[in-house]
N, C-alpha and C. Protein backbone atom coordinates (compact mmCIF):
# COMPACT_ATOMS: atom_id res chain seq x y z
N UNK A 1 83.25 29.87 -90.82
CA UNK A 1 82.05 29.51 -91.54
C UNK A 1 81.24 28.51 -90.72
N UNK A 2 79.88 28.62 -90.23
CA UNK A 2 78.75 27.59 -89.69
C UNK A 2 78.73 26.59 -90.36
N UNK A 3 78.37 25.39 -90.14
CA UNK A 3 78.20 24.08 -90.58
C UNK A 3 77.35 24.09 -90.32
N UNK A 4 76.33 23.02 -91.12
CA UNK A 4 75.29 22.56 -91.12
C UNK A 4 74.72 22.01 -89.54
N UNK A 5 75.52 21.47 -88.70
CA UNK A 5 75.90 20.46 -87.84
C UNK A 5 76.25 21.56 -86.60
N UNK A 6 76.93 22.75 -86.84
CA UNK A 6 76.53 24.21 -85.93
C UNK A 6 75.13 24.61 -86.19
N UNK A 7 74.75 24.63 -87.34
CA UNK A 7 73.26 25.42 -87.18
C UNK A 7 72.58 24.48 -85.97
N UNK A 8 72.30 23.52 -86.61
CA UNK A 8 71.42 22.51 -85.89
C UNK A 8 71.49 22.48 -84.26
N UNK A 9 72.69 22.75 -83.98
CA UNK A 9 72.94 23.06 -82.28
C UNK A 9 72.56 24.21 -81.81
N UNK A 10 72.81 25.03 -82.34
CA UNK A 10 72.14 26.33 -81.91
C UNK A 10 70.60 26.45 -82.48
N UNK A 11 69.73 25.82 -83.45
CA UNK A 11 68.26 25.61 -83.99
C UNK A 11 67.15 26.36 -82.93
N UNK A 12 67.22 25.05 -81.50
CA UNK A 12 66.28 25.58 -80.34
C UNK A 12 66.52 27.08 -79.98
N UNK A 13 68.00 27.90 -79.31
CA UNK A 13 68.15 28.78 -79.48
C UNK A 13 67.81 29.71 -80.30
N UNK A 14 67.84 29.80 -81.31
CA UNK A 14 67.47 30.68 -82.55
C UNK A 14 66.30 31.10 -82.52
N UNK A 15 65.10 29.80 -82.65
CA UNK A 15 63.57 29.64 -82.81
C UNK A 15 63.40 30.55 -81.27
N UNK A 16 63.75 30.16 -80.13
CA UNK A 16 63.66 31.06 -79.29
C UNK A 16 64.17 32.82 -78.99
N UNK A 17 64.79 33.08 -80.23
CA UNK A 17 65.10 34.03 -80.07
C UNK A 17 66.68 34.37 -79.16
N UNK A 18 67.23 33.42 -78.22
CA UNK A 18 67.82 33.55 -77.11
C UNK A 18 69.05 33.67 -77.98
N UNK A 19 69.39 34.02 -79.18
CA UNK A 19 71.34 33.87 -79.14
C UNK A 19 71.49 35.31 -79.43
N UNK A 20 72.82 36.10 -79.33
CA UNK A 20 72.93 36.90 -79.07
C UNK A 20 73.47 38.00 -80.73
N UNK A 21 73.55 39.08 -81.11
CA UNK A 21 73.65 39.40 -82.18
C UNK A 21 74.60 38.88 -83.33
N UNK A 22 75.67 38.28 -82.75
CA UNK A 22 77.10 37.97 -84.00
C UNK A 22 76.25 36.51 -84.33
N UNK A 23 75.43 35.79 -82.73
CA UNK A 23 75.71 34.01 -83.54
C UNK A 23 73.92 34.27 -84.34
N UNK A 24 73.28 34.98 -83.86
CA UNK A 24 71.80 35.49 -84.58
C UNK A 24 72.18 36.17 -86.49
N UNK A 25 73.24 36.74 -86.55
CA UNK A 25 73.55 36.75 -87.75
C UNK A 25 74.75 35.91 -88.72
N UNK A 26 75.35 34.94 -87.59
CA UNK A 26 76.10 33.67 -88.46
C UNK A 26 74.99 33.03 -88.87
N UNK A 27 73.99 32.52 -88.06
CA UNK A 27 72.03 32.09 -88.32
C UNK A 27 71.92 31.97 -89.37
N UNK A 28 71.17 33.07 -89.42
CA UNK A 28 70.67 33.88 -90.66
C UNK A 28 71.62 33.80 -91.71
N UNK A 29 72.57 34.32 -91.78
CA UNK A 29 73.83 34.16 -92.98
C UNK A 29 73.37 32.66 -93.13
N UNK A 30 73.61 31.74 -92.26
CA UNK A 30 73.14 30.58 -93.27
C UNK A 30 72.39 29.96 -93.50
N UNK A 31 71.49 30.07 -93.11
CA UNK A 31 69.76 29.46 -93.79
C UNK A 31 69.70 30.68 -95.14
N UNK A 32 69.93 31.76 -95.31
CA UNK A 32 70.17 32.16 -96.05
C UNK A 32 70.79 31.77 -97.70
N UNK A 33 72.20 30.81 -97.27
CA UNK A 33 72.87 30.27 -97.62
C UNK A 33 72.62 28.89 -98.18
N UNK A 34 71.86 28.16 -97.32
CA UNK A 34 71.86 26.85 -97.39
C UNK A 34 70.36 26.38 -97.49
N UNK A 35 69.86 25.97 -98.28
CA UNK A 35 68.10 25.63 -98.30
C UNK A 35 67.97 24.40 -97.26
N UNK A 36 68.77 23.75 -97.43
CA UNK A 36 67.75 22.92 -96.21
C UNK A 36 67.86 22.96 -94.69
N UNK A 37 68.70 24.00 -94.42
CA UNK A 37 68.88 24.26 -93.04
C UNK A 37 67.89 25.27 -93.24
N UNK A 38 67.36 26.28 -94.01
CA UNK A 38 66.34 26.91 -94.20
C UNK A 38 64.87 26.04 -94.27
N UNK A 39 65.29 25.32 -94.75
CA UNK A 39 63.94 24.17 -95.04
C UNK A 39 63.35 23.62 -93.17
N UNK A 40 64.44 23.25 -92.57
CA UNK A 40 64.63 22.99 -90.92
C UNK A 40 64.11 23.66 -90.29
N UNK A 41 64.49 25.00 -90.20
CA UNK A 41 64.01 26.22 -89.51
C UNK A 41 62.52 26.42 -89.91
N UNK A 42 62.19 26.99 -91.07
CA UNK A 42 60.84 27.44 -91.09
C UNK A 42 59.82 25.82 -90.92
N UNK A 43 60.50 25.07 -90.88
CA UNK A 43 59.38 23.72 -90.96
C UNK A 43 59.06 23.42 -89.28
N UNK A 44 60.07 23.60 -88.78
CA UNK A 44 60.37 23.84 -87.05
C UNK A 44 59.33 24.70 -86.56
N UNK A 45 59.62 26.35 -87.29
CA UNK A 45 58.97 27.37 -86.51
C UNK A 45 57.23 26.74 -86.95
N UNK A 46 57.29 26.39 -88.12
CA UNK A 46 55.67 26.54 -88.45
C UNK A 46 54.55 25.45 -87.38
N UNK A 47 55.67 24.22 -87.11
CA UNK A 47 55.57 22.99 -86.09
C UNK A 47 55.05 23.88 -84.64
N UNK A 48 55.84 24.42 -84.44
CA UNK A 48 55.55 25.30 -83.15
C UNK A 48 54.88 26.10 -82.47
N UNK A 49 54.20 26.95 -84.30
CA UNK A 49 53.16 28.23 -84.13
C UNK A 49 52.14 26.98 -83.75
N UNK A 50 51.85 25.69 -85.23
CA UNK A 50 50.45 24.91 -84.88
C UNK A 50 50.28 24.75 -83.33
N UNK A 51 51.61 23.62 -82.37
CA UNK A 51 51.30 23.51 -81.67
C UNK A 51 50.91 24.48 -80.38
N UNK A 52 51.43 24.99 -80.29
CA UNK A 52 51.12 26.19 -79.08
C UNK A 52 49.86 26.76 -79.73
N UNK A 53 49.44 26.91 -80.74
CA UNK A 53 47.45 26.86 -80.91
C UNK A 53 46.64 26.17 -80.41
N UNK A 54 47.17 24.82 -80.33
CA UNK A 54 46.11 23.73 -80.03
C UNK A 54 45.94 23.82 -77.99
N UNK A 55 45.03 23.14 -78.17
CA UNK A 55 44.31 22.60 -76.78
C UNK A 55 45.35 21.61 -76.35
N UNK A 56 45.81 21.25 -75.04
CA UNK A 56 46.77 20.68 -74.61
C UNK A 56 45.80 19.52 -74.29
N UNK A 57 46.08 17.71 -74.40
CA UNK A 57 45.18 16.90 -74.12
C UNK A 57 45.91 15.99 -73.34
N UNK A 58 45.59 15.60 -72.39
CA UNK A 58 45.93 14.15 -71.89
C UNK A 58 46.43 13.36 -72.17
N UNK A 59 47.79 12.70 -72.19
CA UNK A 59 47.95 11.15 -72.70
C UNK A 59 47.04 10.17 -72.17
N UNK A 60 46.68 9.08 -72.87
CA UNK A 60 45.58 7.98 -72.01
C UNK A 60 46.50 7.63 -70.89
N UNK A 61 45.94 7.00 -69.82
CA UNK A 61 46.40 6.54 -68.61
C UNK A 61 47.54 5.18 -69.50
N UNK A 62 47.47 4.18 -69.80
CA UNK A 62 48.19 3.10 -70.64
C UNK A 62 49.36 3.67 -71.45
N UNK A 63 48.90 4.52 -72.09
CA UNK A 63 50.09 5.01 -72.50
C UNK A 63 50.98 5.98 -71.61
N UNK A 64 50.94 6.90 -71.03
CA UNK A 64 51.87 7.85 -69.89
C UNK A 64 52.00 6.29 -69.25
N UNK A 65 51.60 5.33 -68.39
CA UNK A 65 52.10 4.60 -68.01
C UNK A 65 53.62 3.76 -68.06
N UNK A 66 52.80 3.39 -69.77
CA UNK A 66 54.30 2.64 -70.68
C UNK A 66 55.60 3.28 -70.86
N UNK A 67 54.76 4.60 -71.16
CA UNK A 67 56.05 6.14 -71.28
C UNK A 67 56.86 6.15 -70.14
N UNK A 68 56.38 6.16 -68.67
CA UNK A 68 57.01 6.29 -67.40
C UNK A 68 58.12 5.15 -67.31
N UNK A 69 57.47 3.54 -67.15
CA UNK A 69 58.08 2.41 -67.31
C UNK A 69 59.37 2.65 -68.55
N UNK A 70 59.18 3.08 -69.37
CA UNK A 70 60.16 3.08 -70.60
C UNK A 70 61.28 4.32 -70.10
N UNK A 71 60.92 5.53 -69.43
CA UNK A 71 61.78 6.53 -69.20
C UNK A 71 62.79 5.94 -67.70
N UNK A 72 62.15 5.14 -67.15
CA UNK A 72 62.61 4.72 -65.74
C UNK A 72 63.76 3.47 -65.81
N UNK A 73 63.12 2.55 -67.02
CA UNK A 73 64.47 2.09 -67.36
C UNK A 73 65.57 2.42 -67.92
N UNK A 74 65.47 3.56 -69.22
CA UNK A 74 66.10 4.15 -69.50
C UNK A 74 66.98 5.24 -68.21
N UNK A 75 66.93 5.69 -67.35
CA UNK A 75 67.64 6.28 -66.43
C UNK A 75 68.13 5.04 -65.69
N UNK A 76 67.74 4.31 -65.36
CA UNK A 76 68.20 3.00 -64.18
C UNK A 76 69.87 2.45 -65.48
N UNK A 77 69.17 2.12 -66.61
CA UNK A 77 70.49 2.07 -67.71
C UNK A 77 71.45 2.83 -67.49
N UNK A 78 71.27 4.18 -67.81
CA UNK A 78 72.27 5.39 -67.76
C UNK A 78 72.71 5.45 -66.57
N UNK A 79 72.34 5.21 -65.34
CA UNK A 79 73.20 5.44 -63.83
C UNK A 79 73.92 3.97 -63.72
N UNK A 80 73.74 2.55 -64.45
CA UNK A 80 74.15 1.65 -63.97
C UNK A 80 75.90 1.86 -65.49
N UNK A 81 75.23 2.47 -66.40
CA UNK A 81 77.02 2.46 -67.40
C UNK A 81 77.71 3.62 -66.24
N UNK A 82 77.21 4.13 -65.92
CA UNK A 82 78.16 5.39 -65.00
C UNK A 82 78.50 4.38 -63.93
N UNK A 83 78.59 3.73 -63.74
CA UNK A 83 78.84 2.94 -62.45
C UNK A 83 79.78 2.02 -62.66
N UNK A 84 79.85 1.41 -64.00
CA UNK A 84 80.69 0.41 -64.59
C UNK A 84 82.15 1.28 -65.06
């Protein structure tokens, strides 16, 4: 039986289409099954149709900046616990 906690790992897969017929109908069997993993999915897919409609825009320069600074420490973190 899928868990809630299996759906959710396989989610991206699914919405993409990419899993293969047995785990595409464990899926389905349970959003079927379960409303709010159903609730997940179609709230996901509908997230996805909007965006891929829209016009792709720029982050302001200040912000991608802060974003970079914030992603760069975050990796400098993660290689310095691997080290310890």
């Amino acid at each position: 039986m899928l868990t809630c906690k299996d759906f959710l790992k396989e989610l991206s897969d699914y919405l993409d289409e990419n899993v293969d017929k047995e785990v595409l109908a464990k899926l389905e069997r349970h959003i079927t099954e379960c409303p709010n993993c159903w609730v997940i999915a179609d709230t996901t897919r509908k997230t996805i149709r909007v965006y891929k409609g829209m016009d792709p825009h720029p982050l302001p320069i200040d912000v991608e900046s802060r974003l970079m600074r914030a992603l760069e420490k975050k990796i400098a973190a993660g290689k310095s616990e691997r080290t310890t």
